[in-house]
PDB file of N, CA and C in Angstrom:
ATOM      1  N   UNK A   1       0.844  -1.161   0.000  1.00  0.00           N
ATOM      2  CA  UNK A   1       0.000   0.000   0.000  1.00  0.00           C
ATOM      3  C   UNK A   1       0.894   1.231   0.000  1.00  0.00           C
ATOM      4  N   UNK A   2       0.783   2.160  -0.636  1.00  0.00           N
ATOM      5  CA  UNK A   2       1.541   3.251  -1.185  1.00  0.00           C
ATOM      6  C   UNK A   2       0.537   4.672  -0.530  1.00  0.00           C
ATOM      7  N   UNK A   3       1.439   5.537   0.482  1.00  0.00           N
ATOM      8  CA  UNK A   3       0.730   6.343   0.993  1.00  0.00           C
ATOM      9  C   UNK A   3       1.966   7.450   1.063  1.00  0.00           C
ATOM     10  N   UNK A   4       1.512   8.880   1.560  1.00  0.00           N
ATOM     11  CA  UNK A   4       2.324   9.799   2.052  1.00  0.00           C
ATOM     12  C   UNK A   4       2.219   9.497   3.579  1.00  0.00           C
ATOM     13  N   UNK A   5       3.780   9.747   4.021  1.00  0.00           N
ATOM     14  CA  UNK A   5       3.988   9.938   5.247  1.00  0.00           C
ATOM     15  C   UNK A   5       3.115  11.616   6.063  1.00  0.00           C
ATOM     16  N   UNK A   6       2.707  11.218   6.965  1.00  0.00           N
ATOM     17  CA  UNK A   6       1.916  12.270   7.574  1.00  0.00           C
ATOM     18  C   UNK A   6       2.946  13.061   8.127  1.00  0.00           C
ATOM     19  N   UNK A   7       4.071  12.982   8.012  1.00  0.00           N
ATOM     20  CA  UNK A   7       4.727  14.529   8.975  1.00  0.00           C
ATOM     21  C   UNK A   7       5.535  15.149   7.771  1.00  0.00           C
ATOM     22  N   UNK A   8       6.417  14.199   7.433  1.00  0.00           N
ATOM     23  CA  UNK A   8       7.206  15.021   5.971  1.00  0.00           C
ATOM     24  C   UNK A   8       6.836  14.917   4.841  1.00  0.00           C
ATOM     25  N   UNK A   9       5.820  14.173   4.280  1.00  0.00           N
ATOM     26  CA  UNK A   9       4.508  13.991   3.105  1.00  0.00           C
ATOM     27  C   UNK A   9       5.469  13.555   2.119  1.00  0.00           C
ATOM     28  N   UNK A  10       6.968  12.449   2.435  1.00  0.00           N
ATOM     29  CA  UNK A  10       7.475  11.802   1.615  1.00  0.00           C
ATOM     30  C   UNK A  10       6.791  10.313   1.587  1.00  0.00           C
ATOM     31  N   UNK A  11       6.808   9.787   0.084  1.00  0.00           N
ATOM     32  CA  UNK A  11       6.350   8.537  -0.372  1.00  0.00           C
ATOM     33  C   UNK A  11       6.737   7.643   0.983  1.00  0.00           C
ATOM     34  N   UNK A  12       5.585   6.815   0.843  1.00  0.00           N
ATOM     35  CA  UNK A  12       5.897   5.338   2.109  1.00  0.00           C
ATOM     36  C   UNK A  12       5.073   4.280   1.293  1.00  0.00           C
ATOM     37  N   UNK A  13       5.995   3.101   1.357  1.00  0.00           N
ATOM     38  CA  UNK A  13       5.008   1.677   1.122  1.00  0.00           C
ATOM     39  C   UNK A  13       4.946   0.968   1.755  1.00  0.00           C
ATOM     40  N   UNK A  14       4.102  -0.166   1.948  1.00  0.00           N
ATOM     41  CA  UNK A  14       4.014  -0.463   3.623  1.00  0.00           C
ATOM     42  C   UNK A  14       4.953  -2.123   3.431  1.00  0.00           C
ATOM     43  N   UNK A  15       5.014  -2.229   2.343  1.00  0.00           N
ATOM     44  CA  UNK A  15       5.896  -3.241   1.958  1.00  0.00           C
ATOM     45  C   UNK A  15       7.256  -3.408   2.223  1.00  0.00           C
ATOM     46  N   UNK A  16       8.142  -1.644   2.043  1.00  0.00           N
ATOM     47  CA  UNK A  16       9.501  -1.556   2.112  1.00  0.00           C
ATOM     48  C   UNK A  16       9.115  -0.633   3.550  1.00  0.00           C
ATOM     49  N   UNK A  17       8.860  -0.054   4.036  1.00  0.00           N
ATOM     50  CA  UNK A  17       8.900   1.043   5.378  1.00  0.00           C
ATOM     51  C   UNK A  17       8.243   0.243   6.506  1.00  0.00           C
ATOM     52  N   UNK A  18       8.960  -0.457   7.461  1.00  0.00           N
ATOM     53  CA  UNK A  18       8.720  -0.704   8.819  1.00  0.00           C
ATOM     54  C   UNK A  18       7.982   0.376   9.412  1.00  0.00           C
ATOM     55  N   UNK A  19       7.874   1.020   9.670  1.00  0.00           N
ATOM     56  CA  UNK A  19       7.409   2.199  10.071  1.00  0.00           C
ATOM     57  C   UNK A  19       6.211   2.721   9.647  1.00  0.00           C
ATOM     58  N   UNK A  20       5.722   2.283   8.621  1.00  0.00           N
ATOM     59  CA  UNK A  20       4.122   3.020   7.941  1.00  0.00           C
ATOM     60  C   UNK A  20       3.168   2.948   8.362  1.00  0.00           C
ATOM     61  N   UNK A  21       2.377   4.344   8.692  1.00  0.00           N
ATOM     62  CA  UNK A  21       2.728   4.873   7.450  1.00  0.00           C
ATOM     63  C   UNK A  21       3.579   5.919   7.340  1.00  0.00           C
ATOM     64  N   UNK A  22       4.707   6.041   8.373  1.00  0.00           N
ATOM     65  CA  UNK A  22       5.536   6.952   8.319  1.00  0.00           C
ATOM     66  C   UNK A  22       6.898   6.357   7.433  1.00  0.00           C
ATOM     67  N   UNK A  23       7.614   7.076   6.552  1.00  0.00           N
ATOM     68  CA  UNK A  23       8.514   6.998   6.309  1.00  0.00           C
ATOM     69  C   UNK A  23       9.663   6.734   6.931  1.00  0.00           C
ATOM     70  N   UNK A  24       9.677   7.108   7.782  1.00  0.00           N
ATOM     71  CA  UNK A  24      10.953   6.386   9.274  1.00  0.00           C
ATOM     72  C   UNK A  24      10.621   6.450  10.989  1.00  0.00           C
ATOM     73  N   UNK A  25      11.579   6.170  11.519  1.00  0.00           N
ATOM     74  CA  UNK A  25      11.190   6.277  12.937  1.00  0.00           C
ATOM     75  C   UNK A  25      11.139   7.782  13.729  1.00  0.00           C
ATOM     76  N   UNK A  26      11.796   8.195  13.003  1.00  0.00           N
ATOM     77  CA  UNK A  26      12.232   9.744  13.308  1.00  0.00           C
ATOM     78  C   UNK A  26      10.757  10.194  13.173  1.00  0.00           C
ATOM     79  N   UNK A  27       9.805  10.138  11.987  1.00  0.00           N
ATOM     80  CA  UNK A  27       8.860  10.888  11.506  1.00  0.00           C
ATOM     81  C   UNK A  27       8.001  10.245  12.761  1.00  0.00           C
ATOM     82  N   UNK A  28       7.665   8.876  13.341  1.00  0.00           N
ATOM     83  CA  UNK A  28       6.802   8.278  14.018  1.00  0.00           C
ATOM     84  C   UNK A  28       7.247   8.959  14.933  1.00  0.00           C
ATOM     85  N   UNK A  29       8.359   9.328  15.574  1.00  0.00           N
ATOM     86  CA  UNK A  29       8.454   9.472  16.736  1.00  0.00           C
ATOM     87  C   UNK A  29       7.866  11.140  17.054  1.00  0.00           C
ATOM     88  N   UNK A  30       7.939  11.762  16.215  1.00  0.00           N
ATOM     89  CA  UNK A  30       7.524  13.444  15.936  1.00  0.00           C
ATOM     90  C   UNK A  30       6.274  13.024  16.357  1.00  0.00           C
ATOM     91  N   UNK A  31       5.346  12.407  15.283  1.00  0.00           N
ATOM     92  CA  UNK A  31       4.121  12.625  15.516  1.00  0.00           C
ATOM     93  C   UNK A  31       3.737  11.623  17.010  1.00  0.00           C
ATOM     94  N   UNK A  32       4.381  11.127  17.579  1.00  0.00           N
ATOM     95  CA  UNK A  32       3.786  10.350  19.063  1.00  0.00           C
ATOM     96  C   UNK A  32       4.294  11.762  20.091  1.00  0.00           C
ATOM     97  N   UNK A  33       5.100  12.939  19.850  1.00  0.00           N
ATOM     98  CA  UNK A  33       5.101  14.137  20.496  1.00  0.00           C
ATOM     99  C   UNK A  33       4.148  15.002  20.113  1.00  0.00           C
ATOM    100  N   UNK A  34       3.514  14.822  18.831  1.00  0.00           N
ATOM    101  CA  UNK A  34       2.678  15.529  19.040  1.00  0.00           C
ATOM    102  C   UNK A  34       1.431  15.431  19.308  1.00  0.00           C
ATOM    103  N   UNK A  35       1.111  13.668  19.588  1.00  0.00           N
ATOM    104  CA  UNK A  35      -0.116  13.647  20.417  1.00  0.00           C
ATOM    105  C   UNK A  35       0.109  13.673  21.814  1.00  0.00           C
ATOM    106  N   UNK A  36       1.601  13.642  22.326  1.00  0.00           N
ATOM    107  CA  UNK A  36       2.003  13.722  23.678  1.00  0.00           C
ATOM    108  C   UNK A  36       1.655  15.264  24.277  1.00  0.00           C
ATOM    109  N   UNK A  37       2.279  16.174  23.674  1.00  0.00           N
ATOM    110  CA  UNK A  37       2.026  17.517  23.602  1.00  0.00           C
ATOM    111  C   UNK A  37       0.689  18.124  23.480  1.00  0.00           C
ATOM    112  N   UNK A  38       0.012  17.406  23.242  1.00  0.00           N
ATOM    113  CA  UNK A  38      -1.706  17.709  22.808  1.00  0.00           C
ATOM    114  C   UNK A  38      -1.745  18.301  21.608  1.00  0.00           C
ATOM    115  N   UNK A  39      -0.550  18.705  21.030  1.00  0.00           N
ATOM    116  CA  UNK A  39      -0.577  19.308  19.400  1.00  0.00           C
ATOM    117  C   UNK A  39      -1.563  18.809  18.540  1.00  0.00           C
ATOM    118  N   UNK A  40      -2.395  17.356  18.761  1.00  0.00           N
ATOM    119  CA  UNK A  40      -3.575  17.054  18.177  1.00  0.00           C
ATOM    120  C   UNK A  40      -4.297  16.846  18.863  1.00  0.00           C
ATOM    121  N   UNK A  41      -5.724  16.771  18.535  1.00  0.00           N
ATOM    122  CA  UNK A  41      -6.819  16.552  19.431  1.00  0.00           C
ATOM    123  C   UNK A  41      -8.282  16.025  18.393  1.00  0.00           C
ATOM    124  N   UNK A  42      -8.773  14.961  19.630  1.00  0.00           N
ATOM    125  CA  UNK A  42      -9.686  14.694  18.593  1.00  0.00           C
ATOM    126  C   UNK A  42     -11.085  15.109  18.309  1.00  0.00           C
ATOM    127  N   UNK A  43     -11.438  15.752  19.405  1.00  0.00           N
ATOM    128  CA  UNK A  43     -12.530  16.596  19.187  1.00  0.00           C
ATOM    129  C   UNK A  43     -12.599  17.373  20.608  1.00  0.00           C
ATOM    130  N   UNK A  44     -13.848  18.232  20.402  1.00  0.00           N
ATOM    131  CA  UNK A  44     -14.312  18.772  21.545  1.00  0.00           C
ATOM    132  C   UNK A  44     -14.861  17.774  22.180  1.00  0.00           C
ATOM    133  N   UNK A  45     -15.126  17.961  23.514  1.00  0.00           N
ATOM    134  CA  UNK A  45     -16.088  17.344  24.321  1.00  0.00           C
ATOM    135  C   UNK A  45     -17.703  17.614  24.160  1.00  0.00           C
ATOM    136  N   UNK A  46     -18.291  16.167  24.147  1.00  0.00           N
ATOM    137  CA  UNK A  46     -20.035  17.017  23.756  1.00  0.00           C
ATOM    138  C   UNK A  46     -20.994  17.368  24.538  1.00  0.00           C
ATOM    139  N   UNK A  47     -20.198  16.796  26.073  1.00  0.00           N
ATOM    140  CA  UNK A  47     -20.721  17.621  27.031  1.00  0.00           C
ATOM    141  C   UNK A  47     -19.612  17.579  27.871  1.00  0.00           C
ATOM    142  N   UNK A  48     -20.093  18.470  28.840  1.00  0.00           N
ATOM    143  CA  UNK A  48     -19.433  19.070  30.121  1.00  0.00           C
ATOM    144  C   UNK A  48     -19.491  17.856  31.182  1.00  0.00           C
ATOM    145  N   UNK A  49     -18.115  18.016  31.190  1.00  0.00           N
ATOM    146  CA  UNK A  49     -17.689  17.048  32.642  1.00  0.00           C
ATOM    147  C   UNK A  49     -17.966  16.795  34.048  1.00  0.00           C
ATOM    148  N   UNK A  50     -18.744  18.049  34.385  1.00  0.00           N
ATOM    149  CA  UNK A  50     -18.779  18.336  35.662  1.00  0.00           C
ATOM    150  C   UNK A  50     -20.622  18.093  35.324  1.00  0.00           C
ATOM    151  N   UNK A  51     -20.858  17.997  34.503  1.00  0.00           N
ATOM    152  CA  UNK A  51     -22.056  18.107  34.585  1.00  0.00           C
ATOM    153  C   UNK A  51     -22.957  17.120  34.860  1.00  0.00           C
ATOM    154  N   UNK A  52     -21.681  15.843  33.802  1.00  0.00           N
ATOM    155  CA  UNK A  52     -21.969  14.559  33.823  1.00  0.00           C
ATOM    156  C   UNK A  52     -21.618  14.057  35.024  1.00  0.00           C
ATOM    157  N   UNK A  53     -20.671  14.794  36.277  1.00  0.00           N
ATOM    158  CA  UNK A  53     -20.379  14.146  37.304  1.00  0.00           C
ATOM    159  C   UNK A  53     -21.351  14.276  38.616  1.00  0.00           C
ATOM    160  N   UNK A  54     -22.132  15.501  37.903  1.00  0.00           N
ATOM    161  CA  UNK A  54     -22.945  15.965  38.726  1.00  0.00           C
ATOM    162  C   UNK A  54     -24.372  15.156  38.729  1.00  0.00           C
ATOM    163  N   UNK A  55     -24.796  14.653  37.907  1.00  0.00           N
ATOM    164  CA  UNK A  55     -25.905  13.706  37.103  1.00  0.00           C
ATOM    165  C   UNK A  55     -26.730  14.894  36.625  1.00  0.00           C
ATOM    166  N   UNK A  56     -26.417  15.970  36.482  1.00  0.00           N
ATOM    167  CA  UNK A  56     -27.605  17.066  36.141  1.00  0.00           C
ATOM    168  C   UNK A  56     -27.527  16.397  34.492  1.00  0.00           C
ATOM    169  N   UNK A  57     -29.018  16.507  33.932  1.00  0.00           N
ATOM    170  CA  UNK A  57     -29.601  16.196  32.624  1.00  0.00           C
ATOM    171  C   UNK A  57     -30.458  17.472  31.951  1.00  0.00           C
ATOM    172  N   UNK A  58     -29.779  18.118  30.543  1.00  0.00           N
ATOM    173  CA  UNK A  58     -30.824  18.992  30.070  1.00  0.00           C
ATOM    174  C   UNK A  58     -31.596  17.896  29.084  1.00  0.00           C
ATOM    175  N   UNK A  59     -32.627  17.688  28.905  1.00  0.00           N
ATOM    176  CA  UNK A  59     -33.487  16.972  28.614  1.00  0.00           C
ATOM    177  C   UNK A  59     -34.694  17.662  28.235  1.00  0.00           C
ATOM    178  N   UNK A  60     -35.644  17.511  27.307  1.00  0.00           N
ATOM    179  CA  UNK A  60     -36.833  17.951  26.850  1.00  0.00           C
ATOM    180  C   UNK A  60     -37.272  16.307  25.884  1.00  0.00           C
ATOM    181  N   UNK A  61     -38.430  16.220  26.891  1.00  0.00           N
ATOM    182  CA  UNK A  61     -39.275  14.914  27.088  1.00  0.00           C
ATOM    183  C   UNK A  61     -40.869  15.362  26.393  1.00  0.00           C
ATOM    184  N   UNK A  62     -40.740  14.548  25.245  1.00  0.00           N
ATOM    185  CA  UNK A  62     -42.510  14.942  24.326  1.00  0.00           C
ATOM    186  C   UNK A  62     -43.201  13.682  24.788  1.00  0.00           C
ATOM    187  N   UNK A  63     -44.505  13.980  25.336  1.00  0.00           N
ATOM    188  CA  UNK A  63     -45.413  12.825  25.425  1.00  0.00           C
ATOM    189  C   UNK A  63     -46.418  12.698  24.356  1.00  0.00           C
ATOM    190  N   UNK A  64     -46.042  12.481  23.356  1.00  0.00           N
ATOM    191  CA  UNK A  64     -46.601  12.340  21.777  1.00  0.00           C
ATOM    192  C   UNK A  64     -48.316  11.310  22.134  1.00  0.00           C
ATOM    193  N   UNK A  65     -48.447  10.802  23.284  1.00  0.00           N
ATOM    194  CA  UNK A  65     -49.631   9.735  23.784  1.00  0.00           C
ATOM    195  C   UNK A  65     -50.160  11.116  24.151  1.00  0.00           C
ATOM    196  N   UNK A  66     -49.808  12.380  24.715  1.00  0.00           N
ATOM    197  CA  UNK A  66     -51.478  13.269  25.372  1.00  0.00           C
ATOM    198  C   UNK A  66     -52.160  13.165  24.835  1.00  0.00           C
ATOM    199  N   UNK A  67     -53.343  12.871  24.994  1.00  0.00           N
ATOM    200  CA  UNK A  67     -54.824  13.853  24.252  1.00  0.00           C
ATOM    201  C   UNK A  67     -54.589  15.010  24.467  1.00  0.00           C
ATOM    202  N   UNK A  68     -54.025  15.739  25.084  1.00  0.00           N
ATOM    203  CA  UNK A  68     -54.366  17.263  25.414  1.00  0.00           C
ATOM    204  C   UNK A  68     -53.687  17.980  24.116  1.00  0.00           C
ATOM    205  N   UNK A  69     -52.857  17.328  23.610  1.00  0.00           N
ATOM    206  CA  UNK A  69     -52.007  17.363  22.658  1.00  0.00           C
ATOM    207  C   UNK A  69     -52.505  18.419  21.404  1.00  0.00           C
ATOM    208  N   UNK A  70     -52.385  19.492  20.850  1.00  0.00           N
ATOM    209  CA  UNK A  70     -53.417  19.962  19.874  1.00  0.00           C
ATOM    210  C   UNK A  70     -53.126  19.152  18.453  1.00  0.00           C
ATOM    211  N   UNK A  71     -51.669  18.711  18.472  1.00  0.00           N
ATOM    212  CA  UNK A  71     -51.484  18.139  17.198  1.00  0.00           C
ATOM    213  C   UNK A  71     -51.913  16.955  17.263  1.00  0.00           C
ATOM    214  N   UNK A  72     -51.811  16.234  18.274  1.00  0.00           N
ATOM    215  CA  UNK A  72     -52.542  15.016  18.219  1.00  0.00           C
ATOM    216  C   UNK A  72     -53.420  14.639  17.397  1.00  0.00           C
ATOM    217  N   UNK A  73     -53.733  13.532  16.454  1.00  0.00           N
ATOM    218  CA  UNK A  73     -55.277  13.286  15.525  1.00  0.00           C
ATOM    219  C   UNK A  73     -55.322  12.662  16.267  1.00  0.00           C
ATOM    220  N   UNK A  74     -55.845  12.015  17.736  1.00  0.00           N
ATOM    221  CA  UNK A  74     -56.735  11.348  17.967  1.00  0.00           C
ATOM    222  C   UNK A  74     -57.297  12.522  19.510  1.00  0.00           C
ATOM    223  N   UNK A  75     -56.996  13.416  19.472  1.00  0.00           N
ATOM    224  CA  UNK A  75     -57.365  14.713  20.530  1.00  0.00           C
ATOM    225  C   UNK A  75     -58.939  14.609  19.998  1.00  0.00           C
ATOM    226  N   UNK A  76     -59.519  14.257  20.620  1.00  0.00           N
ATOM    227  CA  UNK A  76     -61.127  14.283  21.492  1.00  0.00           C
ATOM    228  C   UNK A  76     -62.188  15.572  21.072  1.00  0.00           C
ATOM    229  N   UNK A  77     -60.985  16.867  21.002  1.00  0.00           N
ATOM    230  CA  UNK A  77     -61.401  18.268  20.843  1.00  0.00           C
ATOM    231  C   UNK A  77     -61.486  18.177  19.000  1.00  0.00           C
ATOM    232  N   UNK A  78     -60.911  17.545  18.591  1.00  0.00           N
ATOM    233  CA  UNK A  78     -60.732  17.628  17.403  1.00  0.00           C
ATOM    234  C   UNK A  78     -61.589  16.689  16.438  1.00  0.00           C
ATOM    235  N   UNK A  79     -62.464  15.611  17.172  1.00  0.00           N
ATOM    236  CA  UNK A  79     -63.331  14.730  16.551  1.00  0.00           C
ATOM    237  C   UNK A  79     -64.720  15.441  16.014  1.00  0.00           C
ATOM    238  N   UNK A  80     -65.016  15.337  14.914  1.00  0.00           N
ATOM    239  CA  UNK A  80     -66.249  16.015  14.195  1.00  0.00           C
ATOM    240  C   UNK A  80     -67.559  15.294  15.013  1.00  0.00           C
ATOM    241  N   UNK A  81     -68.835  16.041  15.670  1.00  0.00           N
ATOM    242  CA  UNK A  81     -69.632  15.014  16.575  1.00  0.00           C
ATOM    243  C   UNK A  81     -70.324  14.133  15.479  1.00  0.00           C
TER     244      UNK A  81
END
C-alpha cells in the first residue's frame, strides 16, 4: 500500500517502510510528540464534565400519547360530533 507519510509527506510503502505509514522512525516518533504535547486533538467534548459528574440532565421529554395534545389526531377536541 503506497501512501504519504503524515509529517514530511514523503512517499511510504508499507511493503519496504517498517514504520508506515511513516517513512521512518524519526517521523513516528515526531508525531507520538505531538499527540504527547496535545498538538492534536480529537474533538471537543459534547458535554461538560462536571455536569456529567454531577448527574444534572438537560433533557426535553414529548409525550406524543397526550390527548391534550393539539397536534394530536386522535385529541377528542378535534373529533367532528
Amino acid at each position: 500500500m503506497k501512501h504519504r507519510c503524515p509529517i514530511c509527506k514523503a512517499e511510504t510503502d508499507s511493503k519496504i517502510h517498517k514504520d508506515f505509514p511513516f517513512c521512518c522512525e524519526r517521523c513516528r516518533i515526531q508525531d507520538l510528540g505531538n499527540w504527547a504535547s496535545e498538538k492534536y486533538v480529537v474533538s471537543d467534548p459534547i458535554f461538560d464534565e462536571e455536569e456529567a459528574a454531577e448527574g444534572e440532565r438537560k433533557s426535553i421529554l414529548l409525550n406524543l400519547d397526550n390527548p391534550d395534545n393539539p397536534d394530536n389526531p386522535d385529541n377528542p377536541d378535534d373529533r367532528e360530533p
